[in-house]
PDB file of N, CA and C in Angstrom:
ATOM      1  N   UNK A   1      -6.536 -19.840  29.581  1.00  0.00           N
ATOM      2  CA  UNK A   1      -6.397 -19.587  28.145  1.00  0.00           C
ATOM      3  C   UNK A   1      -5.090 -20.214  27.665  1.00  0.00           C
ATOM      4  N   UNK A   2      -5.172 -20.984  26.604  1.00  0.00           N
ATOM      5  CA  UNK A   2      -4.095 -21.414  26.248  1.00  0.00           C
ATOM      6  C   UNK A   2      -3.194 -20.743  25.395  1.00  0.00           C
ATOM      7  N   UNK A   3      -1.828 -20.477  24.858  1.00  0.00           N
ATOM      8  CA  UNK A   3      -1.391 -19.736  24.350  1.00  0.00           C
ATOM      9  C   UNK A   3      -1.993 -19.727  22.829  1.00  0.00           C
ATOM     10  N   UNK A   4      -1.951 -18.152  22.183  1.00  0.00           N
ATOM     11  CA  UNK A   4      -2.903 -17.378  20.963  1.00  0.00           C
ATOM     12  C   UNK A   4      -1.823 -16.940  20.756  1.00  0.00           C
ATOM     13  N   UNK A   5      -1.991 -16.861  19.396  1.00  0.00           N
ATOM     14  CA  UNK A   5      -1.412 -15.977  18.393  1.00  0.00           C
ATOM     15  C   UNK A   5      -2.142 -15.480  17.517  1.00  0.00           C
ATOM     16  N   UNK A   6      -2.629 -13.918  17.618  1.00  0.00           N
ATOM     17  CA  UNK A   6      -3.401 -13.226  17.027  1.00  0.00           C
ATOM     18  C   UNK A   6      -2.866 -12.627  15.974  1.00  0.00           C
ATOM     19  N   UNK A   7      -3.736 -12.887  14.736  1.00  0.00           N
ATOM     20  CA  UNK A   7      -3.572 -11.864  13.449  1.00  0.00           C
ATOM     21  C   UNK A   7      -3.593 -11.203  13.111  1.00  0.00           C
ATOM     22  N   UNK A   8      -3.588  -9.885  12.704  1.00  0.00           N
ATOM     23  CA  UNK A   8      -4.743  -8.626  12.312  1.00  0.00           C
ATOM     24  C   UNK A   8      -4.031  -7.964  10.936  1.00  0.00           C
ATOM     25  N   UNK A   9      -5.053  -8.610  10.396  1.00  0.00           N
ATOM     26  CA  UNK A   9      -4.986  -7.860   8.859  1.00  0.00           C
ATOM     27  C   UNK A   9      -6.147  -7.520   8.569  1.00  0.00           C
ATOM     28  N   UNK A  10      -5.991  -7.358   7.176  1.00  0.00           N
ATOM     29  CA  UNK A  10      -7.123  -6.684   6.114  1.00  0.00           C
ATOM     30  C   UNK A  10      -7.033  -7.411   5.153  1.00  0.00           C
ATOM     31  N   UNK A  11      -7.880  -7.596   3.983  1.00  0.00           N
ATOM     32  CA  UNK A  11      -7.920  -8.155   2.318  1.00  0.00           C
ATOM     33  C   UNK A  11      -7.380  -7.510   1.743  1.00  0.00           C
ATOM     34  N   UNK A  12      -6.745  -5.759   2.172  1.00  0.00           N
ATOM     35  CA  UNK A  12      -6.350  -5.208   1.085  1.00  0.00           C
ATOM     36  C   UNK A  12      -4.972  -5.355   1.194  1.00  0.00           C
ATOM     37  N   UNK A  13      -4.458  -6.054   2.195  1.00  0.00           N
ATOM     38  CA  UNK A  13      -2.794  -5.873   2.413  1.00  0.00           C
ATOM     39  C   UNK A  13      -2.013  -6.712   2.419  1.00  0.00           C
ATOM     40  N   UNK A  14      -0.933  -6.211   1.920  1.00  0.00           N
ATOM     41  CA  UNK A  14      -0.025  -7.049   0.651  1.00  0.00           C
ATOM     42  C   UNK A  14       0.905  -7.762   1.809  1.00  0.00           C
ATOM     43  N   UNK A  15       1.441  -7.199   2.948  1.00  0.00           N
ATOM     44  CA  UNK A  15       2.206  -7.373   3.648  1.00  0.00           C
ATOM     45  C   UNK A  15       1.648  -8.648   4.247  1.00  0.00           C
ATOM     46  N   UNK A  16       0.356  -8.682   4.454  1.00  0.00           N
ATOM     47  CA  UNK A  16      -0.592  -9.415   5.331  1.00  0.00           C
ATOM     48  C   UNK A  16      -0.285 -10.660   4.659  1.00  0.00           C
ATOM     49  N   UNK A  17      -0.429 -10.900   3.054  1.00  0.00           N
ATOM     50  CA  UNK A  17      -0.582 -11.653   2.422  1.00  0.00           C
ATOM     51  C   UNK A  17       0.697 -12.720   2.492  1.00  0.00           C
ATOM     52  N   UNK A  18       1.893 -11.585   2.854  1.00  0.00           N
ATOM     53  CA  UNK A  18       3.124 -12.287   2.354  1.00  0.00           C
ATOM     54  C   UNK A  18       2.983 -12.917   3.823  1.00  0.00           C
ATOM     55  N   UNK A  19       2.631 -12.687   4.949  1.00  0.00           N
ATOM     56  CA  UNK A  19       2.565 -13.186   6.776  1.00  0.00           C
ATOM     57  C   UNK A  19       2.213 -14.579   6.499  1.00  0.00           C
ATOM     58  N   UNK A  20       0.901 -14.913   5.498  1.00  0.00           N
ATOM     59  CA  UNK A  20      -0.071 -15.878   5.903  1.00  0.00           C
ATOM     60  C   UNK A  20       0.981 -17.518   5.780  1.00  0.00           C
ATOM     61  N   UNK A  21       1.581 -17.657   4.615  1.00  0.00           N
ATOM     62  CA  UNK A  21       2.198 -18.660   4.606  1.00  0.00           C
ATOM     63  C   UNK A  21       2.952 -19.062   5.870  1.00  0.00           C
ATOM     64  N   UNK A  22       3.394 -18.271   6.413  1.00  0.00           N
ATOM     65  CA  UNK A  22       4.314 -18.502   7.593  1.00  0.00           C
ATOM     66  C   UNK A  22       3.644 -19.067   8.864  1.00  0.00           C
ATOM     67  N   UNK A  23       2.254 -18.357   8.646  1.00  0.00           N
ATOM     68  CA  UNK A  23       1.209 -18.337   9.903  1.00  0.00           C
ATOM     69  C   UNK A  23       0.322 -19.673   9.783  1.00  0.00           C
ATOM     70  N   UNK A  24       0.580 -20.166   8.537  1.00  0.00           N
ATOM     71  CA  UNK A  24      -0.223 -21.644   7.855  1.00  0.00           C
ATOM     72  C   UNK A  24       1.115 -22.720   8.725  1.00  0.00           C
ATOM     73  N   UNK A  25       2.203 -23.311   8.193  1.00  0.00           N
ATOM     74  CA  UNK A  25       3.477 -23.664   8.651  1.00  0.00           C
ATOM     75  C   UNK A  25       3.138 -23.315  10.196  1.00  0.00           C
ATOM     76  N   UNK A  26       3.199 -22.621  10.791  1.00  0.00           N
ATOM     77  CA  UNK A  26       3.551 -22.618  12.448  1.00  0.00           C
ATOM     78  C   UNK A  26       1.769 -23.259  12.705  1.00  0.00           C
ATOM     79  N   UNK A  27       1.171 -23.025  12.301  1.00  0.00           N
ATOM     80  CA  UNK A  27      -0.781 -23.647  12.908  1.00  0.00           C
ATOM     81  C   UNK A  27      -0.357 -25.699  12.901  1.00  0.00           C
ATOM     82  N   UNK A  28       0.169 -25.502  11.500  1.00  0.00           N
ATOM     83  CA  UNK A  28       0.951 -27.086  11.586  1.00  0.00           C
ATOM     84  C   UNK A  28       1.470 -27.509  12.962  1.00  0.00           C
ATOM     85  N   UNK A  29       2.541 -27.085  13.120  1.00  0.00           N
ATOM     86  CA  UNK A  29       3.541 -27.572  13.884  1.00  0.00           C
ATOM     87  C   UNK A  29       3.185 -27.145  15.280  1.00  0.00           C
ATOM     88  N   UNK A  30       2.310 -26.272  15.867  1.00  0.00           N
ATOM     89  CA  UNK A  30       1.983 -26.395  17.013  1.00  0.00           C
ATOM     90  C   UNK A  30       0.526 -25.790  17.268  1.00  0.00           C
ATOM     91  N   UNK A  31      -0.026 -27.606  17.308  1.00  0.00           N
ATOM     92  CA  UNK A  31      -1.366 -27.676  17.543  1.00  0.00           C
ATOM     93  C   UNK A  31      -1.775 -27.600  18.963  1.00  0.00           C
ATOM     94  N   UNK A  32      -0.879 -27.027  19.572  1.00  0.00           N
ATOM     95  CA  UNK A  32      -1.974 -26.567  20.795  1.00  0.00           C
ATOM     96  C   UNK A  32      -1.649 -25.181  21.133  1.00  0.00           C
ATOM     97  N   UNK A  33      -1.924 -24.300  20.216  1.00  0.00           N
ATOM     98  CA  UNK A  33      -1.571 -22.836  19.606  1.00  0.00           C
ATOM     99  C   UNK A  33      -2.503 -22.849  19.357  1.00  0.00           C
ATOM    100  N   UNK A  34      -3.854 -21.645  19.708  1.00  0.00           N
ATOM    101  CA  UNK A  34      -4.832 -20.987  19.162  1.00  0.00           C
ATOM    102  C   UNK A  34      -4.713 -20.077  18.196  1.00  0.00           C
ATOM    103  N   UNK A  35      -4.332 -20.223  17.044  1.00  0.00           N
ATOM    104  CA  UNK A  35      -4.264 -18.897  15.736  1.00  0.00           C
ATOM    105  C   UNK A  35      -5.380 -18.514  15.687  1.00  0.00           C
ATOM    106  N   UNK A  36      -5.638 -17.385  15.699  1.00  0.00           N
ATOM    107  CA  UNK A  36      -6.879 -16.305  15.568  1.00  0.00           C
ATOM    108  C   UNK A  36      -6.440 -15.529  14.204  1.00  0.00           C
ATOM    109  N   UNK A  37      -7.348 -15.316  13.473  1.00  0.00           N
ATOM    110  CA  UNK A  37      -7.190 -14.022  12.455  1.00  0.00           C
ATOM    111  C   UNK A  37      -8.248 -13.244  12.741  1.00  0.00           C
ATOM    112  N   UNK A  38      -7.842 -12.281  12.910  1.00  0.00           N
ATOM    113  CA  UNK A  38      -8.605 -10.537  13.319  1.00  0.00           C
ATOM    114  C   UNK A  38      -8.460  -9.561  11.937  1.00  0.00           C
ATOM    115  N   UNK A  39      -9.894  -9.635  11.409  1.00  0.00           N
ATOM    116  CA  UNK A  39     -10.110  -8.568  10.091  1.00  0.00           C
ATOM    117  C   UNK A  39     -10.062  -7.461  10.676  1.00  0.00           C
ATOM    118  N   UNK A  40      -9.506  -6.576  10.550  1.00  0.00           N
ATOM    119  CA  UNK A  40      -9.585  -4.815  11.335  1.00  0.00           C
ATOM    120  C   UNK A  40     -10.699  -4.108  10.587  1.00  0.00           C
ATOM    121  N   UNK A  41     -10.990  -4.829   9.347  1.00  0.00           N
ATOM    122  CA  UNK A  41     -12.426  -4.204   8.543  1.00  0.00           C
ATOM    123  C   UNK A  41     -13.082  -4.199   9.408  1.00  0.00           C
ATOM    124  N   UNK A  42     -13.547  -6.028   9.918  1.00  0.00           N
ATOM    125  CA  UNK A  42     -14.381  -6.079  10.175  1.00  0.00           C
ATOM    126  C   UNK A  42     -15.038  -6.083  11.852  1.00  0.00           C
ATOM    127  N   UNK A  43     -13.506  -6.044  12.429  1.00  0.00           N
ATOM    128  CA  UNK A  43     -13.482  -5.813  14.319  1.00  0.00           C
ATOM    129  C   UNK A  43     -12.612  -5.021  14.194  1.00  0.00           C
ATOM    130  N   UNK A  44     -13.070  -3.698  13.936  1.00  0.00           N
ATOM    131  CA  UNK A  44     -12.489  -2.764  14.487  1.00  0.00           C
ATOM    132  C   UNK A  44     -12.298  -2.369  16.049  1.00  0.00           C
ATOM    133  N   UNK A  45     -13.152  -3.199  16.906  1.00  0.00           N
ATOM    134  CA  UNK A  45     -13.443  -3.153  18.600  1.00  0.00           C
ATOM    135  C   UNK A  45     -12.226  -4.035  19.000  1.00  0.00           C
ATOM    136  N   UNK A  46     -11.937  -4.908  18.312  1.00  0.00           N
ATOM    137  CA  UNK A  46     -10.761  -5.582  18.997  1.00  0.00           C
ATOM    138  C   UNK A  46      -9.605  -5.365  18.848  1.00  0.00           C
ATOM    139  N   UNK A  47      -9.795  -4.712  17.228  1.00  0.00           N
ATOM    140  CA  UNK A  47      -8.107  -3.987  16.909  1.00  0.00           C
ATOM    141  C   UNK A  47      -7.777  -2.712  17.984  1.00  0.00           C
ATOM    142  N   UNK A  48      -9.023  -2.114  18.304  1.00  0.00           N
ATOM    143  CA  UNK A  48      -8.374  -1.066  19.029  1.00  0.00           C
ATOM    144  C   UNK A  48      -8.439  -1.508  20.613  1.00  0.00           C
ATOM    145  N   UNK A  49      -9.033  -2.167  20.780  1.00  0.00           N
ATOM    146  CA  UNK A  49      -8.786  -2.671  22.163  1.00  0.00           C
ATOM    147  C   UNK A  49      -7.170  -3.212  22.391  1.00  0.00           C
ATOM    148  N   UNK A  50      -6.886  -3.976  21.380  1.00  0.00           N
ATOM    149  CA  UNK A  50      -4.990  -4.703  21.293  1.00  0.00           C
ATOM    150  C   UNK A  50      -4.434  -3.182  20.953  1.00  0.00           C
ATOM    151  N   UNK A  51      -4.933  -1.916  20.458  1.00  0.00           N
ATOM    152  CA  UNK A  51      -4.059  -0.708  19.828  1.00  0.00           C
ATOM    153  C   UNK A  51      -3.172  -0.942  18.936  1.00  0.00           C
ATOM    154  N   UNK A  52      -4.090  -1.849  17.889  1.00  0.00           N
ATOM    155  CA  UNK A  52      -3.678  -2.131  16.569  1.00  0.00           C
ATOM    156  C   UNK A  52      -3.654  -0.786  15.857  1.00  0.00           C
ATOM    157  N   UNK A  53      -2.003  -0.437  15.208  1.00  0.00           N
ATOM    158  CA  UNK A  53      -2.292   1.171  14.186  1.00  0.00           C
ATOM    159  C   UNK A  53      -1.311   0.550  13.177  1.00  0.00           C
ATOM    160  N   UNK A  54      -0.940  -0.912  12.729  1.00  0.00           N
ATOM    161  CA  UNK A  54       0.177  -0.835  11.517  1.00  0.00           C
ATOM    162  C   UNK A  54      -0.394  -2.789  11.118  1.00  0.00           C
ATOM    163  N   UNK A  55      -0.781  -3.290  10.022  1.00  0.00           N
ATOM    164  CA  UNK A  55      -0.612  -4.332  10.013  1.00  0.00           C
ATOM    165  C   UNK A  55       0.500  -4.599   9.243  1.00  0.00           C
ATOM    166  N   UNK A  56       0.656  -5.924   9.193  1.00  0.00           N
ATOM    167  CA  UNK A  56       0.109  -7.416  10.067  1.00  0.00           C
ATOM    168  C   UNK A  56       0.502  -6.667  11.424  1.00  0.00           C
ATOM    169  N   UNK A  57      -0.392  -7.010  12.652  1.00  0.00           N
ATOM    170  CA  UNK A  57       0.347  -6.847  13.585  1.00  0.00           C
ATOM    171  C   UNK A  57      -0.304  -8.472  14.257  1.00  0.00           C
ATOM    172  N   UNK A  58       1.082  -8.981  15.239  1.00  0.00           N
ATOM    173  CA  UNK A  58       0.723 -10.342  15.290  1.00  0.00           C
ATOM    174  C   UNK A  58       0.951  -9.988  17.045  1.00  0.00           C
ATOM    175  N   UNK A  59       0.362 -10.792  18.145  1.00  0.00           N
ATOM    176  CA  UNK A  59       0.065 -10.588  19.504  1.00  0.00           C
ATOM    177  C   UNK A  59       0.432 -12.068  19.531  1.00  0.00           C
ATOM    178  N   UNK A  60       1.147 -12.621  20.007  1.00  0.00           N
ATOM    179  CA  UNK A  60       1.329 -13.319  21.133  1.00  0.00           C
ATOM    180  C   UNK A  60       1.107 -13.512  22.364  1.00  0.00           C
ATOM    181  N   UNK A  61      -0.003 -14.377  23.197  1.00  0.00           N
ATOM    182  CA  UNK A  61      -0.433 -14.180  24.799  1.00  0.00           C
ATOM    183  C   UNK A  61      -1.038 -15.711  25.187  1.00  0.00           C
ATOM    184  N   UNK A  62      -1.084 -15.136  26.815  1.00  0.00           N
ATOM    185  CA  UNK A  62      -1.066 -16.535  27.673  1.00  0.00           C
ATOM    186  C   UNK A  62      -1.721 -16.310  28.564  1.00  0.00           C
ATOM    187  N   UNK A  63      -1.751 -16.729  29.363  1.00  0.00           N
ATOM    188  CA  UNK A  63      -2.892 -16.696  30.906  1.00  0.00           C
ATOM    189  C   UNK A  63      -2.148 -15.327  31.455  1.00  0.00           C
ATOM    190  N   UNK A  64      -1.107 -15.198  30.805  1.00  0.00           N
ATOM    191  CA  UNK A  64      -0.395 -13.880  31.655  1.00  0.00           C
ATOM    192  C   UNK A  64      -0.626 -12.451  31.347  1.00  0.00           C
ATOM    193  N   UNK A  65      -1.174 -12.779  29.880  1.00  0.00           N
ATOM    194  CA  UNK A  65      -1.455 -11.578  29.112  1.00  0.00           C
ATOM    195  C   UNK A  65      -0.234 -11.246  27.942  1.00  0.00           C
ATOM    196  N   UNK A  66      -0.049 -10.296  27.234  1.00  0.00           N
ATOM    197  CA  UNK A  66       0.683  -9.948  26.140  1.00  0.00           C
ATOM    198  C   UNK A  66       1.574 -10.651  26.374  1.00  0.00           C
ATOM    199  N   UNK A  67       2.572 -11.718  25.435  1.00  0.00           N
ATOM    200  CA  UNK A  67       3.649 -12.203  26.017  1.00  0.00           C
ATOM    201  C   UNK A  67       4.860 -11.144  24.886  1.00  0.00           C
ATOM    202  N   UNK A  68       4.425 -11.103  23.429  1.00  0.00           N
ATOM    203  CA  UNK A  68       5.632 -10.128  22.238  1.00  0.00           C
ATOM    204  C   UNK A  68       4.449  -9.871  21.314  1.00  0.00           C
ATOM    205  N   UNK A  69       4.665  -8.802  20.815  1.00  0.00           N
ATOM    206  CA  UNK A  69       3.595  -7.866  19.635  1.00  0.00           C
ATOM    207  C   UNK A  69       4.664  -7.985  18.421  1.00  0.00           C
ATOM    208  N   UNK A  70       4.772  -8.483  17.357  1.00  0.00           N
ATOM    209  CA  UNK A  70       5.153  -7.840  16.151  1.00  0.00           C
ATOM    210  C   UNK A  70       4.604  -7.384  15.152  1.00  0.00           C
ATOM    211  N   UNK A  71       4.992  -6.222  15.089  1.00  0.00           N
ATOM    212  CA  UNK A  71       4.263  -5.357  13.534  1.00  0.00           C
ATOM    213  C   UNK A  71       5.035  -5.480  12.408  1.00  0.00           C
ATOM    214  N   UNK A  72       4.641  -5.662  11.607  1.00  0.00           N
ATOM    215  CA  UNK A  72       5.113  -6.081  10.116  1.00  0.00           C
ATOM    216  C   UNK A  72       5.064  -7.280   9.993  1.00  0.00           C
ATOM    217  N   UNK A  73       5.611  -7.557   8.519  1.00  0.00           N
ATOM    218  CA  UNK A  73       6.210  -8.984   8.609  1.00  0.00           C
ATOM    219  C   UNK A  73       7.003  -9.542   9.310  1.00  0.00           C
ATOM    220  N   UNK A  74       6.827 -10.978   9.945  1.00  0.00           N
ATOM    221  CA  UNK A  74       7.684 -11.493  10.911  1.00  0.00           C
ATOM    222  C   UNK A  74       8.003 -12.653  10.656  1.00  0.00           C
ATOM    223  N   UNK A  75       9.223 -12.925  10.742  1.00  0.00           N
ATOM    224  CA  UNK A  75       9.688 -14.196  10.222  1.00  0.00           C
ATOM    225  C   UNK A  75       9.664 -15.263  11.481  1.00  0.00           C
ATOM    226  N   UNK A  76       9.293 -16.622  10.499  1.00  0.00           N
ATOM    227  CA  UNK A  76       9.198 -17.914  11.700  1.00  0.00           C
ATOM    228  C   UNK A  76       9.686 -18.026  13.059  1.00  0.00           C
ATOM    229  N   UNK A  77      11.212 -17.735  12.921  1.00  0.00           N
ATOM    230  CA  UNK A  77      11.977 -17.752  13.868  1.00  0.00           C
ATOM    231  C   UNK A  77      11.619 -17.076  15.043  1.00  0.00           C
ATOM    232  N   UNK A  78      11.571 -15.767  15.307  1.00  0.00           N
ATOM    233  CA  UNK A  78      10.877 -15.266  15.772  1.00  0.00           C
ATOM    234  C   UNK A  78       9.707 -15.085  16.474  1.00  0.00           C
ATOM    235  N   UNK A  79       8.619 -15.579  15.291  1.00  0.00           N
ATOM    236  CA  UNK A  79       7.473 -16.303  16.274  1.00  0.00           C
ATOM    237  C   UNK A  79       7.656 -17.629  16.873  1.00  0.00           C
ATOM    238  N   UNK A  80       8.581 -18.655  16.544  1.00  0.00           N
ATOM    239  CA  UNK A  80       8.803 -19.790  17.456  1.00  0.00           C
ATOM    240  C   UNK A  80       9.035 -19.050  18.902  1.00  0.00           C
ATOM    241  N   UNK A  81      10.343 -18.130  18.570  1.00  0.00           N
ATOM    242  CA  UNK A  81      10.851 -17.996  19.825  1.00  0.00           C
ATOM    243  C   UNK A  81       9.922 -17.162  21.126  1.00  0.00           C
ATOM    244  N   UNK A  82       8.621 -16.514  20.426  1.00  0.00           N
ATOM    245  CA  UNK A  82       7.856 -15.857  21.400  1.00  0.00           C
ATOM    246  C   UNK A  82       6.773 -17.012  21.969  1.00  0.00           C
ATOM    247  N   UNK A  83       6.483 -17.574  21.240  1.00  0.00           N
ATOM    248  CA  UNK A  83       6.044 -18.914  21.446  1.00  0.00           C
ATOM    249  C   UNK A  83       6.214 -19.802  22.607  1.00  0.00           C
ATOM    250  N   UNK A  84       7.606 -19.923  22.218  1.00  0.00           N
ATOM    251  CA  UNK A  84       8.164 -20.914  23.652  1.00  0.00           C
ATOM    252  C   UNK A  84       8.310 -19.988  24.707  1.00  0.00           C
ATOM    253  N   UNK A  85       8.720 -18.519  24.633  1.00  0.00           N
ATOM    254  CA  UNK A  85       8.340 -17.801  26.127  1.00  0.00           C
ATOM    255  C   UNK A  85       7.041 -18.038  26.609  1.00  0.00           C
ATOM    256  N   UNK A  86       6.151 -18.059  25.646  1.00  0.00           N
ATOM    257  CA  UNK A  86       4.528 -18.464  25.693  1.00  0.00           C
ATOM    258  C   UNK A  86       4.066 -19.385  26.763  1.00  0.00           C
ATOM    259  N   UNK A  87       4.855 -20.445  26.269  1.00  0.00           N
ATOM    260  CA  UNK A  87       4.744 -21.601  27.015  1.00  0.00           C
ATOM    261  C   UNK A  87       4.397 -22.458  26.423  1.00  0.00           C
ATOM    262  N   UNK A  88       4.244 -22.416  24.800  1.00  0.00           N
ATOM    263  CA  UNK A  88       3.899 -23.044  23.638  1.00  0.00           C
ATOM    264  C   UNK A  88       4.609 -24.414  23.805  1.00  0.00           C
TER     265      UNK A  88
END
């Protein structure tokens, strides 16, 4: 599996909304990054399988498994830097 960065929002959330730009910008710049977006409407089986309880919550992972989880908004930096632990 190559390194993912998972999404999980909803349509109704504002927080989610303000994530996406950031999450558009990093899909750019590293194309061999799997971005996933996970509706919790609509997979609720996978949100609770990750033990999604706050969005945005964003998963970072690799052949190793979970590499950093952030809940809330998360700024670029940040996800670069879980990234390159990634192996991104």
């Amino acid at each position: 599996m190559p390194v993912t960065l998972k999404d999980f929002y909803a349509d109704w959330c504002g927080p989610c909304k303000t994530q996406d730009p950031i999450l558009d910008e990093l899909a750019e710049d590293y194309p061999g990054v799997e971005f996933e977006k996970v509706n919790v409407d609509e997979e609720q089986d996978v949100a609770n399988e990750y033990q999604v309880r706050s969005l945005p919550t964003l998963i970072v992972e690799n052949d190793d498994g979970i590499v950093e989880r952030f809940v809330g908004v998360t700024q670029r930096d940040d996800l670069e830097s879980a990234l390159a632990s990634a192996g991104a």
